[in-house]
N, C-alpha and C. Protein backbone atom coordinates (compact mmCIF):
# COMPACT_ATOMS: atom_id res chain seq x y z
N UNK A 1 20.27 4.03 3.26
CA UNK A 1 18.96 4.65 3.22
C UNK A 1 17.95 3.63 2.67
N UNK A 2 16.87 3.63 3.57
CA UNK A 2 15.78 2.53 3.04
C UNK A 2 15.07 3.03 2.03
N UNK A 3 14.97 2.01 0.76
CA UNK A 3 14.31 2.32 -1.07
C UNK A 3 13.10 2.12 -0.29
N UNK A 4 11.95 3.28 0.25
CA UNK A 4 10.52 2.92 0.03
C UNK A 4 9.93 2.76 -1.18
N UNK A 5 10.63 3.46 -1.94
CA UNK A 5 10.03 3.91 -3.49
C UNK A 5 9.97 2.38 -4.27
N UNK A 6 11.34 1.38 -3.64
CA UNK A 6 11.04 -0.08 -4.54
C UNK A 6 10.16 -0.70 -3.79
N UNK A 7 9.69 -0.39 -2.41
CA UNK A 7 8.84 -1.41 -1.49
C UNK A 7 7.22 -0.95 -2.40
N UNK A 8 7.56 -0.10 -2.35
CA UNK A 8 6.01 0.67 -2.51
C UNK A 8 5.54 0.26 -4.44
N UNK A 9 6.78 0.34 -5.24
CA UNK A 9 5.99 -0.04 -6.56
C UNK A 9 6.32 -1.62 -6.23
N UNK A 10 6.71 -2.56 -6.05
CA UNK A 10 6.82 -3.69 -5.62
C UNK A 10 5.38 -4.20 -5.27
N UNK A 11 5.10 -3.67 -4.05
CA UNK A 11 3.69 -3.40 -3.38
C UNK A 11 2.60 -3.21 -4.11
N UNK A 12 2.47 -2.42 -5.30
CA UNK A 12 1.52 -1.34 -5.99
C UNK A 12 1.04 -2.74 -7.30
N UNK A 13 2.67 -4.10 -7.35
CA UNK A 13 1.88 -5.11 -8.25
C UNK A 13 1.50 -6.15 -7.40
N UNK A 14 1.22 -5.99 -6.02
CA UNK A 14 0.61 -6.95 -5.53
C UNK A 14 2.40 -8.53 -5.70
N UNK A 15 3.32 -8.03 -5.26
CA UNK A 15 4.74 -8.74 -5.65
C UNK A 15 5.26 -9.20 -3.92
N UNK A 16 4.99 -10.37 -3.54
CA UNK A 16 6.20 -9.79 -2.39
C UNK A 16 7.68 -10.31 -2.98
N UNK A 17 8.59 -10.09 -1.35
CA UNK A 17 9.83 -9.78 -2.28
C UNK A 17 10.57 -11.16 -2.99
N UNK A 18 9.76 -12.28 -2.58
CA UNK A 18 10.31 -13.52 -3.10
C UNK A 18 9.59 -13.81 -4.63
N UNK A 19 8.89 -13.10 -5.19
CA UNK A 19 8.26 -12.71 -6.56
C UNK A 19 8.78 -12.06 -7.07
N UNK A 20 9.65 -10.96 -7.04
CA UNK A 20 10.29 -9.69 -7.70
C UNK A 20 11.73 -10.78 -7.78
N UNK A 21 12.46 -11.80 -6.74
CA UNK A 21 13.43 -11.78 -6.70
C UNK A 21 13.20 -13.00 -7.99
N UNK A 22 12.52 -14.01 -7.79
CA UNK A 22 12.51 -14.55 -8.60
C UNK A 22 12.30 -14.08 -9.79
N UNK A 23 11.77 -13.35 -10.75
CA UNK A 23 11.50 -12.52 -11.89
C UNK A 23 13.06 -11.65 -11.96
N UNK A 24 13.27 -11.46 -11.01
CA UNK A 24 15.07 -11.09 -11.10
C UNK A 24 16.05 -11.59 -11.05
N UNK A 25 15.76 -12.86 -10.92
CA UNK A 25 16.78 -13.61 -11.35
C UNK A 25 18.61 -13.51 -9.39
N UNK A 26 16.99 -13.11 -8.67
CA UNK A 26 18.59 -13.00 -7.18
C UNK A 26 17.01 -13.69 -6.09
N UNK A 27 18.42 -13.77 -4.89
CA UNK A 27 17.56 -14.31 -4.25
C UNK A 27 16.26 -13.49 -3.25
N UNK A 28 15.65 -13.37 -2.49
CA UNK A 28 14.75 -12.97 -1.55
C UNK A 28 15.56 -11.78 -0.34
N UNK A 29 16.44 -12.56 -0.20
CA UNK A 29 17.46 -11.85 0.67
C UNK A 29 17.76 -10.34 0.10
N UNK A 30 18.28 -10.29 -1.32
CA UNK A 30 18.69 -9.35 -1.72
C UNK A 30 17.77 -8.13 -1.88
N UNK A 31 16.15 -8.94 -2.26
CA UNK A 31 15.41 -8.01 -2.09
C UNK A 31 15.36 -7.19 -1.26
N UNK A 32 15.22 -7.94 -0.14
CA UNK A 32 14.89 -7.51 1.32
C UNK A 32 16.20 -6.40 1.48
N UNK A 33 17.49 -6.88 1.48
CA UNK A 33 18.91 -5.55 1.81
C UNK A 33 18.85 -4.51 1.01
N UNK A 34 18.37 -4.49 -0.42
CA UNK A 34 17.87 -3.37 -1.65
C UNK A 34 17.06 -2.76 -0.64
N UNK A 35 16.01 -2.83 -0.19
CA UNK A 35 14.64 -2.29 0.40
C UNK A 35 15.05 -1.59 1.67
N UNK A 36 15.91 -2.69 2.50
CA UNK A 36 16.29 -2.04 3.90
C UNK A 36 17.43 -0.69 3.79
N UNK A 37 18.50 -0.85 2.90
CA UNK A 37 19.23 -0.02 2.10
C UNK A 37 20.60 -0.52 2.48
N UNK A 38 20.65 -1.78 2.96
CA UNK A 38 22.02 -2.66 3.39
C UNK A 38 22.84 -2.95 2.21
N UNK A 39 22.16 -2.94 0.97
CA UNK A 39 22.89 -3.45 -0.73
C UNK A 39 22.80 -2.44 -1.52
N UNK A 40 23.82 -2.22 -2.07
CA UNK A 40 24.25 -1.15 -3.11
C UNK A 40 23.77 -2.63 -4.14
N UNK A 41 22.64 -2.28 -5.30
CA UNK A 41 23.12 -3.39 -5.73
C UNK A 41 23.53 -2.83 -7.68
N UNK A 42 23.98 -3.46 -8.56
CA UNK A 42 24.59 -3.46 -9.60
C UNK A 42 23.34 -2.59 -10.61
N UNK A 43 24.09 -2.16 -11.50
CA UNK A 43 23.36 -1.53 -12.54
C UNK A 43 22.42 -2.35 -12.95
N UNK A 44 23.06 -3.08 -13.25
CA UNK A 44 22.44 -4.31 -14.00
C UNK A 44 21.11 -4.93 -12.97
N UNK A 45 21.11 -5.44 -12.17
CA UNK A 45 20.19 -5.53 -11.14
C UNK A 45 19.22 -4.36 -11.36
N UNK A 46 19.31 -3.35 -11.14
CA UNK A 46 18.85 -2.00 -10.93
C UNK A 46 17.73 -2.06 -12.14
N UNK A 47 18.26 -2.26 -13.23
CA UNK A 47 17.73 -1.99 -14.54
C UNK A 47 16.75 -3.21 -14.90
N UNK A 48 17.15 -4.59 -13.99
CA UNK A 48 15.88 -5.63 -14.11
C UNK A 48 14.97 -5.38 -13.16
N UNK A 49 15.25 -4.76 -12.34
CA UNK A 49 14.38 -4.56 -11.29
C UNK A 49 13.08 -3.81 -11.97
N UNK A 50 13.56 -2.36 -12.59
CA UNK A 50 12.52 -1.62 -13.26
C UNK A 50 12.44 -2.09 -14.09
N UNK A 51 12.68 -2.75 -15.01
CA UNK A 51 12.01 -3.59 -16.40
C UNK A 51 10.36 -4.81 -15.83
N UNK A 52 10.95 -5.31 -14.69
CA UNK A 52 9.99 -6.36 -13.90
C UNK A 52 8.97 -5.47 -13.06
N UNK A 53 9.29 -4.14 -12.38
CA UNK A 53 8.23 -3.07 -12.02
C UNK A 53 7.57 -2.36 -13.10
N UNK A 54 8.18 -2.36 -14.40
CA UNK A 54 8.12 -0.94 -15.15
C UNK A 54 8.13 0.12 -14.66
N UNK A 55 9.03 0.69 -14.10
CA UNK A 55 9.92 1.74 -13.46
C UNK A 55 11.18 2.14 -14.08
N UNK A 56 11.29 3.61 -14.13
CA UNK A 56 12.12 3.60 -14.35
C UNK A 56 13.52 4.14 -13.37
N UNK A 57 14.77 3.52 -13.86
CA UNK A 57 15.63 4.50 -12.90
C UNK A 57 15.72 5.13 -11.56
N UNK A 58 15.30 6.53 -12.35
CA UNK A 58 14.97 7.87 -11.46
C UNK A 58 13.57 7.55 -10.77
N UNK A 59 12.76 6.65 -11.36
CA UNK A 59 11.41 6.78 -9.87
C UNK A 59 11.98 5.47 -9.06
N UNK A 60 12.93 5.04 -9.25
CA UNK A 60 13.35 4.00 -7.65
C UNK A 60 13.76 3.93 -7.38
N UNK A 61 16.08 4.76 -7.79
CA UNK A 61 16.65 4.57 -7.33
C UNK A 61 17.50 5.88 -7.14
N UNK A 62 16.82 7.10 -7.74
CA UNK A 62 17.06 8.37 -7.69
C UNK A 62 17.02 8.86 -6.23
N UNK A 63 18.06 9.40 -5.68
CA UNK A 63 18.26 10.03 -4.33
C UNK A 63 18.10 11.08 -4.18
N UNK A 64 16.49 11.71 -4.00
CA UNK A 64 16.49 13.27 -3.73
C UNK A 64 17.49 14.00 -2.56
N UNK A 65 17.96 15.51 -3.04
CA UNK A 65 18.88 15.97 -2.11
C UNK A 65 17.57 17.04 -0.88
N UNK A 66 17.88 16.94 -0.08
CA UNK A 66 17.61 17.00 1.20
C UNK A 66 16.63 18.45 0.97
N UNK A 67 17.41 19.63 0.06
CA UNK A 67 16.53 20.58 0.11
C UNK A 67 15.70 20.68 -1.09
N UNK A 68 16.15 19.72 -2.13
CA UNK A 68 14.87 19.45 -2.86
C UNK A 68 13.29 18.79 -2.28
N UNK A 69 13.55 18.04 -1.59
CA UNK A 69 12.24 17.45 -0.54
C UNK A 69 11.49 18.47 -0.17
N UNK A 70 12.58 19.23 0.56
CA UNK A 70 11.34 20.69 1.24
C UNK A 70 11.27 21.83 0.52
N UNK A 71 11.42 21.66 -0.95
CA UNK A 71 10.94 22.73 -1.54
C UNK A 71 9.42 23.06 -2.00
């Protein structure tokens, strides 16, 4: 499933993804498979990601269930 939610706060600092990756310490690529939804990627990843967005968690990597959306 494609993370809009990391494209979009990514987006929201003016970051593309070779800025976030660098500040994260992975490469460009990974950004890009995080975003497309090709990479499961590590906690740890996860948790620099929102430290470098200030995001947390649940607003980027939280998976709403299907009938929560259309409630």
């Amino acid at each position: 499933m494609k993370n809009l939610k990391l494209k979009a706060a990514r987006a929201a600092k003016d970051m593309s993804q070779d800025d976030l990756a660098k500040l994260c310490g992975v490469s460009r690529q990974t950004i890009n498979a995080i975003e497309k939804g090709d990479y499961n990627p590590t906690i740890k990843l996860c948790r620099t990601i929102c430290k470098v967005l200030g995001k947390t968690l649940d607003e980027l990597f939280w998976e709403e269930e299907e009938n929560e959306r259309n409630a």
